[in-house]
C-alpha atoms as a PDB file:
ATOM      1  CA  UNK A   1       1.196  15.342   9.637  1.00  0.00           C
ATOM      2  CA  UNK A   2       3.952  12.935   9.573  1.00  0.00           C
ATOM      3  CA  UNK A   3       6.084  11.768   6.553  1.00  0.00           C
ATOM      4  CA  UNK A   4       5.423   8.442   5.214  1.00  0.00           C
ATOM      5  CA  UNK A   5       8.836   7.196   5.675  1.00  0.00           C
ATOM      6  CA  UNK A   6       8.437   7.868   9.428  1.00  0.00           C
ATOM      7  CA  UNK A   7       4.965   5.416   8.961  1.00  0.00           C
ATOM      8  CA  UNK A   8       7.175   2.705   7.195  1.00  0.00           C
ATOM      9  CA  UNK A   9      10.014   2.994   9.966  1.00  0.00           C
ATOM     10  CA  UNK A  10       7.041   1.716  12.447  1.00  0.00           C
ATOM     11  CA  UNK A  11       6.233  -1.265  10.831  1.00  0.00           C
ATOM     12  CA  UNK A  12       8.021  -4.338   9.694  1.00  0.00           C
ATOM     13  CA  UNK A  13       7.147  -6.165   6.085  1.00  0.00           C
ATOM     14  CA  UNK A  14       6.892  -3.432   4.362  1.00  0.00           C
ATOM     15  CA  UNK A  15       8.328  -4.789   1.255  1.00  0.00           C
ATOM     16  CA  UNK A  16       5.551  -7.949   0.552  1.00  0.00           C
ATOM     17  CA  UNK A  17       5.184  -8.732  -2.871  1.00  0.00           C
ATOM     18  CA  UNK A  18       4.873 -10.895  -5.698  1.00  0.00           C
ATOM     19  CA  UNK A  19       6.490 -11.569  -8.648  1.00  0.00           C
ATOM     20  CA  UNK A  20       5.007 -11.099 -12.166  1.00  0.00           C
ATOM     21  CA  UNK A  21       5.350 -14.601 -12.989  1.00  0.00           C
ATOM     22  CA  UNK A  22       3.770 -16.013  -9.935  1.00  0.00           C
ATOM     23  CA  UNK A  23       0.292 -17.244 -10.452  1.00  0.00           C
ATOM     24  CA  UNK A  24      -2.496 -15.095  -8.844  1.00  0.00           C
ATOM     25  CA  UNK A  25      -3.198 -18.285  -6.433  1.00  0.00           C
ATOM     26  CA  UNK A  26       0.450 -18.107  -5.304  1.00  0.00           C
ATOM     27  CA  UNK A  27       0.386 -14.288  -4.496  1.00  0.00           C
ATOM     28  CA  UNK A  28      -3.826 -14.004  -3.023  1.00  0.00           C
ATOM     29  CA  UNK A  29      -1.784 -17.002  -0.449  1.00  0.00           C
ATOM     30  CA  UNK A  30       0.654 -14.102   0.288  1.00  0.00           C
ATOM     31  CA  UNK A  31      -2.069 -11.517   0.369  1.00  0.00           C
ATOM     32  CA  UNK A  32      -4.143 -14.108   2.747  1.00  0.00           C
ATOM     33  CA  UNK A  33      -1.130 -14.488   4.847  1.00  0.00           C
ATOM     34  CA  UNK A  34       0.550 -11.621   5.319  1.00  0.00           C
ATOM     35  CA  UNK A  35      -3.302 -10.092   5.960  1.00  0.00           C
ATOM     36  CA  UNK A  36      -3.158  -6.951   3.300  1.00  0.00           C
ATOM     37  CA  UNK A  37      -5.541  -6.141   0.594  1.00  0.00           C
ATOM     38  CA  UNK A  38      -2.356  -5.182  -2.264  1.00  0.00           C
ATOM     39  CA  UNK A  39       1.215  -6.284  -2.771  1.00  0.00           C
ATOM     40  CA  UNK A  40       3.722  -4.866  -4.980  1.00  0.00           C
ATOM     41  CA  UNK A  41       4.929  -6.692  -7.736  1.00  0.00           C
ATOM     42  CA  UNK A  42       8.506  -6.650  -8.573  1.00  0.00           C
ATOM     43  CA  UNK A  43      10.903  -7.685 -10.910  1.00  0.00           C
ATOM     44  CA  UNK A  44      14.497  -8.049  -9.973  1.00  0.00           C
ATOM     45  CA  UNK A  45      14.418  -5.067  -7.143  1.00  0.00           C
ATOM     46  CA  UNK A  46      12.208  -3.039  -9.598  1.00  0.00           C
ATOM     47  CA  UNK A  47       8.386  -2.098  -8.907  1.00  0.00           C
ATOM     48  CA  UNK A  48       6.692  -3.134 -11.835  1.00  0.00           C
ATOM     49  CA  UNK A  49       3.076  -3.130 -10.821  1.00  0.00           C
ATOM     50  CA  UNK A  50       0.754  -3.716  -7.726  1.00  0.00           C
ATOM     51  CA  UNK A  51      -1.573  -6.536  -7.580  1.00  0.00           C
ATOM     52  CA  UNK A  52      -4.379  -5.655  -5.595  1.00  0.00           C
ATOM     53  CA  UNK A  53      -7.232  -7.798  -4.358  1.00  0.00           C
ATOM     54  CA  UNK A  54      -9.451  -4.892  -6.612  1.00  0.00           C
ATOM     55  CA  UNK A  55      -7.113  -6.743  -9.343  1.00  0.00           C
ATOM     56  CA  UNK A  56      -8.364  -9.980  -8.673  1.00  0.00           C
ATOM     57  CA  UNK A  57     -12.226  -9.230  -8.313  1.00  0.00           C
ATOM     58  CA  UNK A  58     -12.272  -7.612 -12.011  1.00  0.00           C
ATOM     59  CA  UNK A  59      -9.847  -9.693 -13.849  1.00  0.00           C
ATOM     60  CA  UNK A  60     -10.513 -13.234 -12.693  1.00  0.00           C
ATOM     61  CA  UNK A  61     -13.287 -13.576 -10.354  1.00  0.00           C
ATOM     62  CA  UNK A  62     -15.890 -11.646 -12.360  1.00  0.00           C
ATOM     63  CA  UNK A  63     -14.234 -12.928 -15.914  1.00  0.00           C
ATOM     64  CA  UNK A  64     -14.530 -16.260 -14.346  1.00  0.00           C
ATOM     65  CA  UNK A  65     -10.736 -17.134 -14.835  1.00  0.00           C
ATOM     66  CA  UNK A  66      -8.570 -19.456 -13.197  1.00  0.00           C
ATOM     67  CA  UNK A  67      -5.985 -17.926 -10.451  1.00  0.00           C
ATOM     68  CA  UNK A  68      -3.936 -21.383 -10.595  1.00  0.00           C
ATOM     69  CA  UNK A  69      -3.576 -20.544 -14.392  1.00  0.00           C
ATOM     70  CA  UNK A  70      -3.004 -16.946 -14.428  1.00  0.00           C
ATOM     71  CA  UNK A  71       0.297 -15.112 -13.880  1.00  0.00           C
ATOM     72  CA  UNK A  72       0.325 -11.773 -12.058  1.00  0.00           C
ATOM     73  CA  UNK A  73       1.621  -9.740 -14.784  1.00  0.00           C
ATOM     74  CA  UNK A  74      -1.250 -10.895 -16.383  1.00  0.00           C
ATOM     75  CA  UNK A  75      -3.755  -8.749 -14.242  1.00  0.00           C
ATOM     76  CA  UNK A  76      -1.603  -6.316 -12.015  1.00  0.00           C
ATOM     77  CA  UNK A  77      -1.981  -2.859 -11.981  1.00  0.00           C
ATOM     78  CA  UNK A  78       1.244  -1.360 -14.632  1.00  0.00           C
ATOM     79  CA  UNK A  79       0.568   2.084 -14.573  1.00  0.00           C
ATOM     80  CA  UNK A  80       1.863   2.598 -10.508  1.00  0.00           C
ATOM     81  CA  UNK A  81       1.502   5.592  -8.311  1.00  0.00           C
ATOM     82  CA  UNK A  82       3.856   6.195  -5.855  1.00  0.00           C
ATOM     83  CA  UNK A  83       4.921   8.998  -3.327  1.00  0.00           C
ATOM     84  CA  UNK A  84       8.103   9.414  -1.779  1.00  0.00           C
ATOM     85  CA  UNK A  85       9.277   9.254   1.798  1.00  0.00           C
ATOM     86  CA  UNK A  86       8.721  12.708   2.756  1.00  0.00           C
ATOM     87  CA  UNK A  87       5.116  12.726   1.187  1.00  0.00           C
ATOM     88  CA  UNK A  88       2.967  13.561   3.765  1.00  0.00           C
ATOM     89  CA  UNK A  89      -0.165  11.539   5.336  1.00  0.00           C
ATOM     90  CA  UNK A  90      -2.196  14.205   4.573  1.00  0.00           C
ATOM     91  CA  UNK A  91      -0.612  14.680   0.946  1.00  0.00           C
ATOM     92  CA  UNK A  92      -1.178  10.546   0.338  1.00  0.00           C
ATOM     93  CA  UNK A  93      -5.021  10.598   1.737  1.00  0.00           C
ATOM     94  CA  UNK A  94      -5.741  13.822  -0.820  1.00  0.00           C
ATOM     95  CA  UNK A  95      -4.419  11.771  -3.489  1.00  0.00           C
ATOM     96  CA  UNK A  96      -5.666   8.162  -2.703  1.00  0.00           C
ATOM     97  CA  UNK A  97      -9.152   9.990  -2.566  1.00  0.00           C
ATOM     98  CA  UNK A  98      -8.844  11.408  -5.910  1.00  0.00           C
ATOM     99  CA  UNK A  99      -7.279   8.338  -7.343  1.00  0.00           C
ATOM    100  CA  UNK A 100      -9.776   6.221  -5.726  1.00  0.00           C
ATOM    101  CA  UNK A 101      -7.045   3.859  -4.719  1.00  0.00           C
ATOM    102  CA  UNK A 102      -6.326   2.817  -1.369  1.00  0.00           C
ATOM    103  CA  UNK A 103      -2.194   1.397  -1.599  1.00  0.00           C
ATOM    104  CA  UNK A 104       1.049   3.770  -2.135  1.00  0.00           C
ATOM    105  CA  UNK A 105       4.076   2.262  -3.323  1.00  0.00           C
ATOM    106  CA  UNK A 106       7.019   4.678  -1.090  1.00  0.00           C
ATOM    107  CA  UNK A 107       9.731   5.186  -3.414  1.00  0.00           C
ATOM    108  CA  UNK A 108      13.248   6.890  -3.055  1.00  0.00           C
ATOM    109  CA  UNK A 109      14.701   9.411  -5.661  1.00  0.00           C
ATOM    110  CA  UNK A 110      17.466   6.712  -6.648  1.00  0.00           C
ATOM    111  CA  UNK A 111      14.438   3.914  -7.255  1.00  0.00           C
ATOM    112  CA  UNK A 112      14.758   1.996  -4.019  1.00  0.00           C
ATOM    113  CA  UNK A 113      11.571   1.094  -3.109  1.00  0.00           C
ATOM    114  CA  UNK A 114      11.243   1.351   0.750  1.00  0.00           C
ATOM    115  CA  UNK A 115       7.627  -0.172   0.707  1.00  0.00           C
ATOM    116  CA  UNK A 116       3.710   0.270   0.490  1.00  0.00           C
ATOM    117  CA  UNK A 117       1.453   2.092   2.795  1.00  0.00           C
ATOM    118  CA  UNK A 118      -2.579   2.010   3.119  1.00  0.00           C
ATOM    119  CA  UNK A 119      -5.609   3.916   3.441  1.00  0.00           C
ATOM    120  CA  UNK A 120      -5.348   2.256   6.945  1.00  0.00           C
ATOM    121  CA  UNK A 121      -2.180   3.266   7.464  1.00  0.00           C
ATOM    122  CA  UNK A 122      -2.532   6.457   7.013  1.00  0.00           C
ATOM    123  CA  UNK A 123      -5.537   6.751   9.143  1.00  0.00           C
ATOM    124  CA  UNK A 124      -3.773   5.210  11.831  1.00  0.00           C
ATOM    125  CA  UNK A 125      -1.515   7.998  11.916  1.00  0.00           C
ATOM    126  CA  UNK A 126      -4.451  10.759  11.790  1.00  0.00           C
ATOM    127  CA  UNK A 127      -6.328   9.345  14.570  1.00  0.00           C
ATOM    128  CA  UNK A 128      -3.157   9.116  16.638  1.00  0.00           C
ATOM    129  CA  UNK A 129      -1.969  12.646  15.572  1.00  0.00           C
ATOM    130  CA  UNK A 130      -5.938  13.988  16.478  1.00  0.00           C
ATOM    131  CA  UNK A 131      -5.352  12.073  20.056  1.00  0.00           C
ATOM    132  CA  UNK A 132      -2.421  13.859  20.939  1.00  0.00           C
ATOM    133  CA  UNK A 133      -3.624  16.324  20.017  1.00  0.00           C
ATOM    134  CA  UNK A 134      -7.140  16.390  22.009  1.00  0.00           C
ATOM    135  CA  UNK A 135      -4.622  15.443  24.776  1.00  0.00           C
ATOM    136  CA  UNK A 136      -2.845  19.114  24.932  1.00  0.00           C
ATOM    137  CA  UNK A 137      -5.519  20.741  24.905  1.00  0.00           C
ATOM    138  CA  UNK A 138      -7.207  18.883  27.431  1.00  0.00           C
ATOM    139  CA  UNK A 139      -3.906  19.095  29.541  1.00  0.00           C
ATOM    140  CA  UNK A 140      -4.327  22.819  28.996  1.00  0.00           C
ATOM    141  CA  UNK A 141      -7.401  23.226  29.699  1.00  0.00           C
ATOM    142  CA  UNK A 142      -7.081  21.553  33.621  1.00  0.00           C
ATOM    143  CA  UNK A 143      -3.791  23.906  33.859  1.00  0.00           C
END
């Protein structure tokens, strides 16, 4: 299993978010276009929460609230967990299953936050790693 910084390195945009005095309509348009299900909301470089479409569902849809008159700090997600870089897929999966949460803020020891990765993400990776490795010993196998 890989490290999540080597995940992030793969993709680009790693660093969507919103800010927490956006209004929820402004940052479900981000979440819409940018096609993820969570963004991280920060404050002057600093993660201060994750807004999550989960967010949303609970807090305005089902509380029948307005998005165009609520701000994101309003409904995000304070409490944060995050792994850093050299967290492992499998590490991130064990804990996103007993968190029941499916984004990970990636943070460095110094605070910089690199980005988020998924449940998807990390799947990715362990279908690809359980390819290659199917692969070798197939490759075996015929030698």
């Amino acid at each position: 299993m890989k490290p999540v910084g080597e995940l992030l390195k793969q993709r680009e945009g790693t660093l969507w978010h919103a800010r927490p005095d956006d209004t929820v309509y402004e940052a479900l348009k981000l979440l819409a276009e940018y096609e993820v299900g969570a963004l991280m909301v920060m404050d002057r470089g600093n993660l201060v929460g994750v807004l999550s479409e989960r967010d949303y569902t609970r807090k305005i849809a089902l509380q029948g609230r307005s998005s165009k008159d609520t701000r994101v700090a309003e409904i995000m997600t304070r409490d944060v967990l995050y792994v850093n870089p050299q967290t492992t897929t499998h590490q991130c999966m064990a804990l996103m299953s007993e968190k029941r949460i499916r984004h990970l803020p990636v943070i460095e020891k110094d605070g910089t936050v690199l980005g988020m990765i998924s449940i998807r993400d990390i799947l990715d990776d362990i279908i690809a790693d359980h390819e290659e490795t199917i692969a070798q010993l197939e490759n075996y196998i015929r030698s």
